[in-house]
C-alpha atoms as a PDB file:
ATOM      1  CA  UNK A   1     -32.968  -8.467  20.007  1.00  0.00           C
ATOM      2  CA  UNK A   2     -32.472  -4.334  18.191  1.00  0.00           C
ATOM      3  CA  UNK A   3     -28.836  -5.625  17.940  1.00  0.00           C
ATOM      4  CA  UNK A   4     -29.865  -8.776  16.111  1.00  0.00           C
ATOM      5  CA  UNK A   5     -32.501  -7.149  13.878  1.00  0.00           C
ATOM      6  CA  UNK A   6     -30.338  -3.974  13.122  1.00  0.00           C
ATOM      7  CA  UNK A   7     -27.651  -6.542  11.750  1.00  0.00           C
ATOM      8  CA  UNK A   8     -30.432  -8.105   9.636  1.00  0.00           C
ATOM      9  CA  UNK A   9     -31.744  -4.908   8.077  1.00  0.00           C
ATOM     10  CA  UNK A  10     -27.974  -3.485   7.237  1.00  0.00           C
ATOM     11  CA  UNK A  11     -27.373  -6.514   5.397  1.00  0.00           C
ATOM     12  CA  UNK A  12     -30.480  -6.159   3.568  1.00  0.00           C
ATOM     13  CA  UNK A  13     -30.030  -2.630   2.359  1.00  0.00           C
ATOM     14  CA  UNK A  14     -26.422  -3.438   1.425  1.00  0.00           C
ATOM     15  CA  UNK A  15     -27.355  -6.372  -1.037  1.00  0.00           C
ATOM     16  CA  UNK A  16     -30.375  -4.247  -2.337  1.00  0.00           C
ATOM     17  CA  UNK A  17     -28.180  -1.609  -2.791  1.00  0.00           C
ATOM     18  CA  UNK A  18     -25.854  -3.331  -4.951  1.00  0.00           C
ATOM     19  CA  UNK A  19     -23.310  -0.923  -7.404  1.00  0.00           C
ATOM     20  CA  UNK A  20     -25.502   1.570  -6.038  1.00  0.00           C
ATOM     21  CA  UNK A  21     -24.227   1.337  -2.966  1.00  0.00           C
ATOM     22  CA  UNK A  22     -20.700   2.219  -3.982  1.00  0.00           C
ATOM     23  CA  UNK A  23     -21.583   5.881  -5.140  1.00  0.00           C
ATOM     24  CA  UNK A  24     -22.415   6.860  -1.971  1.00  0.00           C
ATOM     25  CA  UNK A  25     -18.896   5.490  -0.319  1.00  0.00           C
ATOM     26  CA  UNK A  26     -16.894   8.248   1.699  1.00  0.00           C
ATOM     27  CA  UNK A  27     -15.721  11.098  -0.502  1.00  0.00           C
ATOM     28  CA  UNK A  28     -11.924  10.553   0.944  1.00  0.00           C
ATOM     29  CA  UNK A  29      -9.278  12.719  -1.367  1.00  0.00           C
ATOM     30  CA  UNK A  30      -6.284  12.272   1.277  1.00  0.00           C
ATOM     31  CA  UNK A  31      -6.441   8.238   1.301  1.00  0.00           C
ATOM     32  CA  UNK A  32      -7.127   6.907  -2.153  1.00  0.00           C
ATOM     33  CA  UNK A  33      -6.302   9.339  -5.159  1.00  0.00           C
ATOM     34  CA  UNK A  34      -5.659   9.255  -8.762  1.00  0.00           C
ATOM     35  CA  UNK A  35      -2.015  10.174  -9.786  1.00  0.00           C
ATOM     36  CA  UNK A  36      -1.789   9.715 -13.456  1.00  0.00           C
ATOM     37  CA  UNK A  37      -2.753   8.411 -16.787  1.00  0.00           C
ATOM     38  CA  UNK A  38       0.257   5.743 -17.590  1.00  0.00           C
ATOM     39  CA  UNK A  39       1.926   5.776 -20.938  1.00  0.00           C
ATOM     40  CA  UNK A  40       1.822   2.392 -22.447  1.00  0.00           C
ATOM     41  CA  UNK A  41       5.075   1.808 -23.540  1.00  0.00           C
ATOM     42  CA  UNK A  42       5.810  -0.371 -26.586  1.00  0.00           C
ATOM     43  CA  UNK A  43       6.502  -3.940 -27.087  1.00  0.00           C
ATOM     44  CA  UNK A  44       7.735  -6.352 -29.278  1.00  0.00           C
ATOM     45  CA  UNK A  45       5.505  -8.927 -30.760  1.00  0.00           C
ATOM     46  CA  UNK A  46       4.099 -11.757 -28.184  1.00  0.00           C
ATOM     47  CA  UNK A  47       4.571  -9.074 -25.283  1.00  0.00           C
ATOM     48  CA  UNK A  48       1.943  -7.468 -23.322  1.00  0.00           C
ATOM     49  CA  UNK A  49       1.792  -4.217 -22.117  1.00  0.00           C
ATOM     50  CA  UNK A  50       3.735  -3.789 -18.291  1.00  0.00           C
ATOM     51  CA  UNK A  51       2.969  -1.263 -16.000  1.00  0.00           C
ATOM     52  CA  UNK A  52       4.431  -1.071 -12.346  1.00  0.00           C
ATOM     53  CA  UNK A  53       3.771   1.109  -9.114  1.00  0.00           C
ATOM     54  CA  UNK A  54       6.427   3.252 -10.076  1.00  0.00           C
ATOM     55  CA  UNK A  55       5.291   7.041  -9.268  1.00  0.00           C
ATOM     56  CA  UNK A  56       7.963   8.189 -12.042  1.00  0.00           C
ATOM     57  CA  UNK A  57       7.154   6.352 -14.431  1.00  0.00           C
ATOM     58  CA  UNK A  58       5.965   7.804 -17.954  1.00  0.00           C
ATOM     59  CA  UNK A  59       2.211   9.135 -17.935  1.00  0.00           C
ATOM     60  CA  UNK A  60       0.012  10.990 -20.623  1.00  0.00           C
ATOM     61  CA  UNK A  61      -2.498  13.989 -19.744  1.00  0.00           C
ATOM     62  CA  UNK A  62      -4.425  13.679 -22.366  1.00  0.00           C
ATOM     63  CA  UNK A  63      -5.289  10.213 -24.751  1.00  0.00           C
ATOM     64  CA  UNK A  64      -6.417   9.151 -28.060  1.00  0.00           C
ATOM     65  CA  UNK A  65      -8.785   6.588 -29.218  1.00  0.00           C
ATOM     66  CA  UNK A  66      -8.495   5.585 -33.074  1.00  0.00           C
ATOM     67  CA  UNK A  67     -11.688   3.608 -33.775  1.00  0.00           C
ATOM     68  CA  UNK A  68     -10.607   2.650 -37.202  1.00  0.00           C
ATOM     69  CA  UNK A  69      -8.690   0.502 -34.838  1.00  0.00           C
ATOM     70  CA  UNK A  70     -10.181  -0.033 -31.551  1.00  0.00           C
ATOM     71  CA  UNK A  71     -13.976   0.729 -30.718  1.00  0.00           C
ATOM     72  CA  UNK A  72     -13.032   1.496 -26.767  1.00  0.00           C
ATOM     73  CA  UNK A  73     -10.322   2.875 -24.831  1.00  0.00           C
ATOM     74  CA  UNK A  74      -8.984   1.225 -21.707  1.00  0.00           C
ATOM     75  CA  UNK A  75      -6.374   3.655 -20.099  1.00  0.00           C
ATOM     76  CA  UNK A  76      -4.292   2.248 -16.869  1.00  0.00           C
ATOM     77  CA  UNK A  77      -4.529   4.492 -14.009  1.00  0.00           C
ATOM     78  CA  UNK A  78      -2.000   4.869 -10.891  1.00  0.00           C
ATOM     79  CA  UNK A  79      -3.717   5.010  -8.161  1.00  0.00           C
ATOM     80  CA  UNK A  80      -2.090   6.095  -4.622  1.00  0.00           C
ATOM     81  CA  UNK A  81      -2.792   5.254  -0.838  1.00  0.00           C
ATOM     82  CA  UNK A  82      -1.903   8.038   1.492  1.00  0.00           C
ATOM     83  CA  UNK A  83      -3.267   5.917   4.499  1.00  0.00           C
ATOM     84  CA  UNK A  84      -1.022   5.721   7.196  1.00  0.00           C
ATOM     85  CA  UNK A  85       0.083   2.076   8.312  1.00  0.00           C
ATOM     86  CA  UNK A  86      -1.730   0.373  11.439  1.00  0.00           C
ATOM     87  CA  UNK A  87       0.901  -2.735  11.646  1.00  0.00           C
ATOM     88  CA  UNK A  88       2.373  -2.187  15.529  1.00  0.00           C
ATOM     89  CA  UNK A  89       5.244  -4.178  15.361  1.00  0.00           C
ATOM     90  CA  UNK A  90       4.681  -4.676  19.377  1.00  0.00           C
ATOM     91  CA  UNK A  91       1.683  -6.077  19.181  1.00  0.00           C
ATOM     92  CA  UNK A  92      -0.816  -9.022  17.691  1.00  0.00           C
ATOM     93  CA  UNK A  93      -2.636  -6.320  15.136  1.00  0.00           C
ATOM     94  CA  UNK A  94      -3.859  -7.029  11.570  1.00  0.00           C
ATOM     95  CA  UNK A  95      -3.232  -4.120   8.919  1.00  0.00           C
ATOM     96  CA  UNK A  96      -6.259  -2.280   7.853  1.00  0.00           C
ATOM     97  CA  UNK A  97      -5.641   0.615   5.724  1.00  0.00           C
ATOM     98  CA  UNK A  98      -4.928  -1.752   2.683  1.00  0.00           C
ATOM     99  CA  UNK A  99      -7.633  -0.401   0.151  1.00  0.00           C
ATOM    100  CA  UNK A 100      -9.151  -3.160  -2.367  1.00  0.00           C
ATOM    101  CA  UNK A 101     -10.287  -0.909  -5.244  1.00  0.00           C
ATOM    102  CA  UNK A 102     -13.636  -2.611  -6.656  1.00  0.00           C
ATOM    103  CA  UNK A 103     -14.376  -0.309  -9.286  1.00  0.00           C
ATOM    104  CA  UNK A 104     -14.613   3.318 -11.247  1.00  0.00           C
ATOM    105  CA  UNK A 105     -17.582   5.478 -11.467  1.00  0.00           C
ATOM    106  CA  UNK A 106     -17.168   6.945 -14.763  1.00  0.00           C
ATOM    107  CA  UNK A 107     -19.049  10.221 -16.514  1.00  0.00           C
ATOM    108  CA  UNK A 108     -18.401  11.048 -19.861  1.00  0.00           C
ATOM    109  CA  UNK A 109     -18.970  14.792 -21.559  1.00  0.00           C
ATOM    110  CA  UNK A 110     -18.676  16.536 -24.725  1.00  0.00           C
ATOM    111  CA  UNK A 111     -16.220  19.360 -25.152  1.00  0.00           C
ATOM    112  CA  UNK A 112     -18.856  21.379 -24.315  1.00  0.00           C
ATOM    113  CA  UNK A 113     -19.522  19.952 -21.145  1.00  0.00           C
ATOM    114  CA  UNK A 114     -22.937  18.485 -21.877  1.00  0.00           C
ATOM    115  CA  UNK A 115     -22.947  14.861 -20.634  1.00  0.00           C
ATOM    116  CA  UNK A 116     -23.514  11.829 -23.125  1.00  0.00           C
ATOM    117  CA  UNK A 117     -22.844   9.072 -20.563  1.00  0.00           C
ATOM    118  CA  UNK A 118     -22.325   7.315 -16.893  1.00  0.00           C
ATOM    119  CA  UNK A 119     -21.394   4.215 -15.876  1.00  0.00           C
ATOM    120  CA  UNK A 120     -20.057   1.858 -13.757  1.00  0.00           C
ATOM    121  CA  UNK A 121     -17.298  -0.247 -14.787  1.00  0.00           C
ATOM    122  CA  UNK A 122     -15.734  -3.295 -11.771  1.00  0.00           C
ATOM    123  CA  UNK A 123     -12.334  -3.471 -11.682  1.00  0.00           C
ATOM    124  CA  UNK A 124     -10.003  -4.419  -8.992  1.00  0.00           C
ATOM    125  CA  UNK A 125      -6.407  -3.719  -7.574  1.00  0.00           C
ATOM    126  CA  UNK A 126      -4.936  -3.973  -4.180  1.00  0.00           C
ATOM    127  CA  UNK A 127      -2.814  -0.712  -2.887  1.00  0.00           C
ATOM    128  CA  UNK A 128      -1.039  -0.760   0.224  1.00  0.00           C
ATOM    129  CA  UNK A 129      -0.899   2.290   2.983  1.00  0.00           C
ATOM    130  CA  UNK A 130       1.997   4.656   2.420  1.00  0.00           C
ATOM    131  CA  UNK A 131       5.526   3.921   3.678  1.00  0.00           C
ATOM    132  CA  UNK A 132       6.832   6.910   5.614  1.00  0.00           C
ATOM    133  CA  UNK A 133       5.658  10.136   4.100  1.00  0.00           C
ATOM    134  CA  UNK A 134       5.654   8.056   0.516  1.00  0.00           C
ATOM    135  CA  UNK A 135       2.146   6.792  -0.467  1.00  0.00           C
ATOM    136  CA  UNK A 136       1.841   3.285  -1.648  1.00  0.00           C
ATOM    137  CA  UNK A 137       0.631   2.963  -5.122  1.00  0.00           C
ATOM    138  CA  UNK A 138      -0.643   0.539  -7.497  1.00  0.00           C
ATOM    139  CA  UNK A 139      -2.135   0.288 -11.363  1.00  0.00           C
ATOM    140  CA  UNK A 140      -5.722  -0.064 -12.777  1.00  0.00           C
ATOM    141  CA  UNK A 141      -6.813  -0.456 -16.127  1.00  0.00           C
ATOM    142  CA  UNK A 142     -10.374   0.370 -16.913  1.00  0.00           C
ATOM    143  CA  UNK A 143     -12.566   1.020 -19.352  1.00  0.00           C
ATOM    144  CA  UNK A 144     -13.515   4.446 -20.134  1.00  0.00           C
ATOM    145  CA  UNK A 145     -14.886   4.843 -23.141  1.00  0.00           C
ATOM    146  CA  UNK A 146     -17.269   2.068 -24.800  1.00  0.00           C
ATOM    147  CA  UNK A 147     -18.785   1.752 -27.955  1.00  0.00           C
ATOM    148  CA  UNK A 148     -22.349   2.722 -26.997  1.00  0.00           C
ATOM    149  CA  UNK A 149     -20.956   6.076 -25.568  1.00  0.00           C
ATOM    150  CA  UNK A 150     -19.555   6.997 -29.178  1.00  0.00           C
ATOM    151  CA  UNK A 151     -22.171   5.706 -31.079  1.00  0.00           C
ATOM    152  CA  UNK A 152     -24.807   7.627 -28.985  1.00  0.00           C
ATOM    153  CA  UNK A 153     -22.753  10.990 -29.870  1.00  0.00           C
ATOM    154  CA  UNK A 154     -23.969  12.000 -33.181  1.00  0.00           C
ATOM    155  CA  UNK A 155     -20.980  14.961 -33.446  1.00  0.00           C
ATOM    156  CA  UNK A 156     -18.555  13.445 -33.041  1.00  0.00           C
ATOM    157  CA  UNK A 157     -19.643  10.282 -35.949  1.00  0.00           C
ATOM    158  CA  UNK A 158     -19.920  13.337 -37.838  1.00  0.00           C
ATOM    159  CA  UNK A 159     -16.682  15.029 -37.591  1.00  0.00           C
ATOM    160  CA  UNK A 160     -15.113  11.639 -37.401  1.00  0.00           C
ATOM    161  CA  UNK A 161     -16.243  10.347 -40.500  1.00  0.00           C
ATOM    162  CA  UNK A 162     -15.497  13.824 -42.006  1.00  0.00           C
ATOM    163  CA  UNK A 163     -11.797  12.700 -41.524  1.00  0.00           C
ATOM    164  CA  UNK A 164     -11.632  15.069 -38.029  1.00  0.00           C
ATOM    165  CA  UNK A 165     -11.193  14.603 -34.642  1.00  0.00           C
ATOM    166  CA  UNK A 166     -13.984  14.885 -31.442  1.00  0.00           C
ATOM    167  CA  UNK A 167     -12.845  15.511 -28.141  1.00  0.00           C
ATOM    168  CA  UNK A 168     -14.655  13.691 -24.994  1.00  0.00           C
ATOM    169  CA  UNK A 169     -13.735  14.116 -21.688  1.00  0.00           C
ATOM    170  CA  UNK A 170     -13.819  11.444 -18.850  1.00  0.00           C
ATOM    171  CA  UNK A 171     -14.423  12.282 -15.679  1.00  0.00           C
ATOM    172  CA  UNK A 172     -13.545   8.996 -13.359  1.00  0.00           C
ATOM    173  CA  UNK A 173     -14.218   7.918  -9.755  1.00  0.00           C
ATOM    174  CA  UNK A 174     -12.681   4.691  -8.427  1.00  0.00           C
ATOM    175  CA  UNK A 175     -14.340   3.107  -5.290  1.00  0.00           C
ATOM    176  CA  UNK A 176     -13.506   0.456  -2.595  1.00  0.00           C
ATOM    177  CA  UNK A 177     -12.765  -0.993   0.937  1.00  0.00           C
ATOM    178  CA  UNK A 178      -9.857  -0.864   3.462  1.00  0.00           C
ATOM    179  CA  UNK A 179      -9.148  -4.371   5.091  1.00  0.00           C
ATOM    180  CA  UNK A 180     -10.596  -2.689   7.967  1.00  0.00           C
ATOM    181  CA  UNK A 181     -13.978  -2.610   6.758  1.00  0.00           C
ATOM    182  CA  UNK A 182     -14.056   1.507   5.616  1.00  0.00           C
ATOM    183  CA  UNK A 183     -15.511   1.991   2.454  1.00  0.00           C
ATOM    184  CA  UNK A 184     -13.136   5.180   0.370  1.00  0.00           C
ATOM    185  CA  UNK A 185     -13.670   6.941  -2.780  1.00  0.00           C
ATOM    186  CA  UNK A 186     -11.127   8.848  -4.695  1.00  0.00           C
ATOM    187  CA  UNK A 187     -11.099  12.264  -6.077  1.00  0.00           C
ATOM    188  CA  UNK A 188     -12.502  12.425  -9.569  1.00  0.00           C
ATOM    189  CA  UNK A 189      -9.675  12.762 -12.238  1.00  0.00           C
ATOM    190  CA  UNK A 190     -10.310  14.326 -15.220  1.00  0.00           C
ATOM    191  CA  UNK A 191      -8.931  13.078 -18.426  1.00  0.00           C
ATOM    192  CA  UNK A 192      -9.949  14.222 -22.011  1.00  0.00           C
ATOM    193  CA  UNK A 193      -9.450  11.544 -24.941  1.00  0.00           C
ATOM    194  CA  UNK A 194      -9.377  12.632 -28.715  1.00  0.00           C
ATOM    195  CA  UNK A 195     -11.198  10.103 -31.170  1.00  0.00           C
ATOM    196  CA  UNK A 196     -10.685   9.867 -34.789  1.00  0.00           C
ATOM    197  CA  UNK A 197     -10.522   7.431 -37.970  1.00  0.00           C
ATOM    198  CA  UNK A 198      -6.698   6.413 -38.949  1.00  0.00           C
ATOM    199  CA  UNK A 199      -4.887   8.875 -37.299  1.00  0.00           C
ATOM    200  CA  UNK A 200      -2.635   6.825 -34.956  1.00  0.00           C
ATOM    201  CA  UNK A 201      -2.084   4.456 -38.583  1.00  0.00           C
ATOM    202  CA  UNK A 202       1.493   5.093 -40.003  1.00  0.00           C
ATOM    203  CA  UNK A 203       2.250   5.308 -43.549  1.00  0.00           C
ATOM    204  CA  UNK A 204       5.564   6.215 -44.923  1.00  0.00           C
ATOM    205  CA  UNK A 205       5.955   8.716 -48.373  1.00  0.00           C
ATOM    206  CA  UNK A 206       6.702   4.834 -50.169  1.00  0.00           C
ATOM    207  CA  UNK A 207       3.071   3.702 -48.825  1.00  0.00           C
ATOM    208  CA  UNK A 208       1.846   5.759 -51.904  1.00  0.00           C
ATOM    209  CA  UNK A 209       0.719   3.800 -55.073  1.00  0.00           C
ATOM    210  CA  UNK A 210      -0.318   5.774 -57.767  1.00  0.00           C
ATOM    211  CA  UNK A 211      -2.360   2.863 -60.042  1.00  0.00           C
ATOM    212  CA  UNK A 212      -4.561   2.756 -56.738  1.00  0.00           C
ATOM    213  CA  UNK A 213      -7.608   4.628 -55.800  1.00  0.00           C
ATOM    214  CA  UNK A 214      -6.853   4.052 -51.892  1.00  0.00           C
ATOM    215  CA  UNK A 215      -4.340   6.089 -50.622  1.00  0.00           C
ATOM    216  CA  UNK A 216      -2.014   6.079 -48.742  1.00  0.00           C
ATOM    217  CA  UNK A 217      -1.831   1.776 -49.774  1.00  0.00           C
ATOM    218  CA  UNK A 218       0.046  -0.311 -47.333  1.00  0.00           C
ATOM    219  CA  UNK A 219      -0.080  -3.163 -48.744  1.00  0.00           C
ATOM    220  CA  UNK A 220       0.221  -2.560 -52.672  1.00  0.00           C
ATOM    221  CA  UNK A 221       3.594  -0.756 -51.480  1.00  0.00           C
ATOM    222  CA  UNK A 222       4.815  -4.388 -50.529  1.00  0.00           C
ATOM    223  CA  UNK A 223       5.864  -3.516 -47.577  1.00  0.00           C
ATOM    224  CA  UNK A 224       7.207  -6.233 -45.017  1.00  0.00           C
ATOM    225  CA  UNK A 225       5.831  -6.028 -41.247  1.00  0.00           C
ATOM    226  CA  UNK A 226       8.445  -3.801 -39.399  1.00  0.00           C
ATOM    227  CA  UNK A 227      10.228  -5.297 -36.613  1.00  0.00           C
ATOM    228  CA  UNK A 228      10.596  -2.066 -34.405  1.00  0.00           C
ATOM    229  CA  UNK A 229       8.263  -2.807 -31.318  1.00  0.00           C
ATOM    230  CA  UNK A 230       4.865  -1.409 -31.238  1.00  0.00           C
ATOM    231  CA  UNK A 231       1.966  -0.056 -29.180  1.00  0.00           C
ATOM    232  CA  UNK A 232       0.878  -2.817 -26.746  1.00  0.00           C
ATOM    233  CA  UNK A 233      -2.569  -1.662 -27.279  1.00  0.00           C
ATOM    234  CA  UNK A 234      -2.595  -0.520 -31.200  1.00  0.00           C
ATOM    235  CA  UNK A 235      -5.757   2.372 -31.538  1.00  0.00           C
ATOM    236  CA  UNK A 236      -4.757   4.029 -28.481  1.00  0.00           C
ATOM    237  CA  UNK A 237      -2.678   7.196 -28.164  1.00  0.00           C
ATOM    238  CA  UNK A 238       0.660   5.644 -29.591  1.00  0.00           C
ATOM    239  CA  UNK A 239       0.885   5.308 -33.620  1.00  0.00           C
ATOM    240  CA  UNK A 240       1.346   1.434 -35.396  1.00  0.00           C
ATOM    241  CA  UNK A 241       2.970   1.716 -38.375  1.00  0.00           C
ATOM    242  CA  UNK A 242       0.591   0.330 -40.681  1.00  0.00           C
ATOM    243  CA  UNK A 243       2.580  -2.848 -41.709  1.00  0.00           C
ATOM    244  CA  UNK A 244       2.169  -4.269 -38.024  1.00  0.00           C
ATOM    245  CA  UNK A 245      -1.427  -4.246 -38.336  1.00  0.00           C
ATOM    246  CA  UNK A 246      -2.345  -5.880 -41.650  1.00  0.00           C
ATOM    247  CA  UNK A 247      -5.421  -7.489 -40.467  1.00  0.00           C
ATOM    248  CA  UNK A 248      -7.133  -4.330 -40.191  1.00  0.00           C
ATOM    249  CA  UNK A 249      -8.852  -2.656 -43.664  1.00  0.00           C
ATOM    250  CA  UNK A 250      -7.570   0.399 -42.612  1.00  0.00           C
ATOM    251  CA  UNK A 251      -3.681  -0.191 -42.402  1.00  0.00           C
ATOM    252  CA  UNK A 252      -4.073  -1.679 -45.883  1.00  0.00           C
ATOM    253  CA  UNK A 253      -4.944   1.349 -47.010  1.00  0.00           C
ATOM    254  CA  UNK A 254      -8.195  -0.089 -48.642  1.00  0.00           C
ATOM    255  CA  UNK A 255     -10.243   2.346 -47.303  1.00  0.00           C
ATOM    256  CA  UNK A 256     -11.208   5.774 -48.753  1.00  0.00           C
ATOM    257  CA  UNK A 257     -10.149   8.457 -46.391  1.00  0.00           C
ATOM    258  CA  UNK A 258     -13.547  10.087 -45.145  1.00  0.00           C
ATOM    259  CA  UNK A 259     -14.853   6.277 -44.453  1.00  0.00           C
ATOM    260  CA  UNK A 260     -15.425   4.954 -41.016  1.00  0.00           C
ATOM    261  CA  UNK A 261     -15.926   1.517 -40.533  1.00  0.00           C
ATOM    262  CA  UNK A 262     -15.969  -0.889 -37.274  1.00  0.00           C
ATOM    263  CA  UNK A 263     -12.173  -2.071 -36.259  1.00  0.00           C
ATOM    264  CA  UNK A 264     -11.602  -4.830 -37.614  1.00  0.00           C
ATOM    265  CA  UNK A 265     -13.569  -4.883 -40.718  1.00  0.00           C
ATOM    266  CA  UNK A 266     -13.087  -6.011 -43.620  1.00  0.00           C
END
C-alpha cells in the first residue's frame, strides 16, 4: 500500500510542479552542453534557413537584433550529448541516453549585469549519445529575446532611438529527459546580442536622393530588388540590402534616422 500511495503523490507533485519542475532537473555539464551559436547562412528567395549537426559548421559569439526589422531574436543553438551509448549489441536492451530537449531557461541582463528578465521558453530537439569519443549533436532554435524584455528596458529605447546601440546579454539553460527516464540540464551559455534601429539595413552611396528629406532613400533611388541571396532571418546579425526588404518603412528609407518604430510599420 506505501508503494501504491508513494506512486500517487510523485505524480501529483510532478503535474503541480509543471515548468517549475524543470529548473530543478540535474545540473549535468558532461551529458547535455551548449556548443555554439550557429551562423545563419543566406538564402535565396523561397528558401529557409538550414542548419545541420555539423560541429564545424559556421557559428557567431556574439549576435545582433535590428528591431527596425524584427522585434525578437531567435538564435539556433548546437547542442551536444556526451552520454555514452547503452545499445549492447548482444543483448535485447533499449537505448536510453537519447536526451529529448523540452526547453531553455533563459535570463536576460544589462551590460551591467543587472537583470531585466527570465523566462521559460518550450522547445524541442532529439540528440543522440556520442559515437566513440565524438558527442552526438543536434540544433535548437529558441527564442531569446522578446519584445516585452526590450520594451521593459528603458536604456536601451533610449540609446536606440538616439540612433545607438544597447548591449543585452542572454544567459540560457536548456532542459530535458533521456529515454531512460533521467531528467539533464545543460551548462548555461552565455551569449550577448547588440540591438539597434537600421543597422543591419544596406544602402549603397546611389541610395542617396538629394530632393528627399529621408536619407539614405531606397526606394526614390529606383532601385530593383537584388538577386544576391539574403539573410534567412532579415533583423538578425547578417545585413539585407535594403531593396530585398521593401515592405518594411525602414528599407525605404522613409524614416528619419533617430526614429524607432515597430518592424513592420508603415
Amino acid at each position: 500500500m506505501k508503494r501504491v500511495w508513494g506512486h500517487i503523490v510523485a505524480k501529483v507533485t510532478l503535474l503541480a510542479g509543471g515548468v517549475v519542475a524543470f529548473g530543478a532537473c540535474k545540473h549535468d555539464d558532461s551529458t547535455l552542453f551548449v556548443q555554439d551559436v550557429l551562423a545563419a547562412q543566406p538564402v535565396t528567395q523561397g528558401e529557409e534557413c538550414s542548419f545541420t549537426s555539423d560541429p564545424t559548421q559556421p557559428f557567431i559569439s556574439s549576435g545582433v537584433l535590428d528591431i527596425a526589422l524584427r522585434q525578437q531574436y531567435s538564435p539556433t543553438f548546437l547542442i551536444g550529448n556526451q552520454a555514452e551509448p547503452e545499445v549492447n549489441s548482444q543483448q535485447l536492451q533499449t537505448e536510453t541516453n537519447i536526451i529529448t530537449v523540452q526547453g531553455a531557461i533563459v535570463r536576460v541582463t544589462n551590460s551591467a549585469g543587472v537583470q531585466v528578465n527570465r523566462f521559460t521558453r518550450l522547445a524541442t530537439a532529439t540528440v543522440y549519445p556520442s559515437s566513440g569519443s565524438v558527442p552526438g549533436y543536434a540544433p535548437i532554435t529558441v527564442t531569446i529575446l522578446d519584445s516585452a524584455t526590450l520594451m521593459d528596458d528603458a536604456v536601451l529605447e533610449a540609446n536606440v532611438a538616439g540612433g545607438g546601440t544597447s548591449r543585452l546579454v542572454t544567459y540560457v539553460t536548456f532542459f530535458g529527459q533521456t529515454t531512460g527516464g533521467t531528467s539533464v540540464q545543460s551548462n548555461e551559455f552565455e551569449f550577448p546580442v547588440d540591438v539597434c534601429f537600421g543597422c543591419l539595413i544596406g544602402f549603397s552611396a546611389t541610395d542617396d536622393n538629394p530632393l528627399s528629406a529621408f536619407q539614405p532613400n531606397c526606394l526614390l533611388a529606383g532601385a530593383t530588388a537584388s538577386s544576391a541571396p539574403s539573410p534567412c532571418i532579415p533583423g538578425q546579425d547578417f545585413t539585407i540590402d535594403c531593396s530585398q526588404c521593401q515592405g518594411i518603412a525602414a528599407c525605404r528609407g522613409a524614416v528619419p534616422a533617430g526614429t524607432v518604430v515597430d518592424a513592420g510599420a508603415d
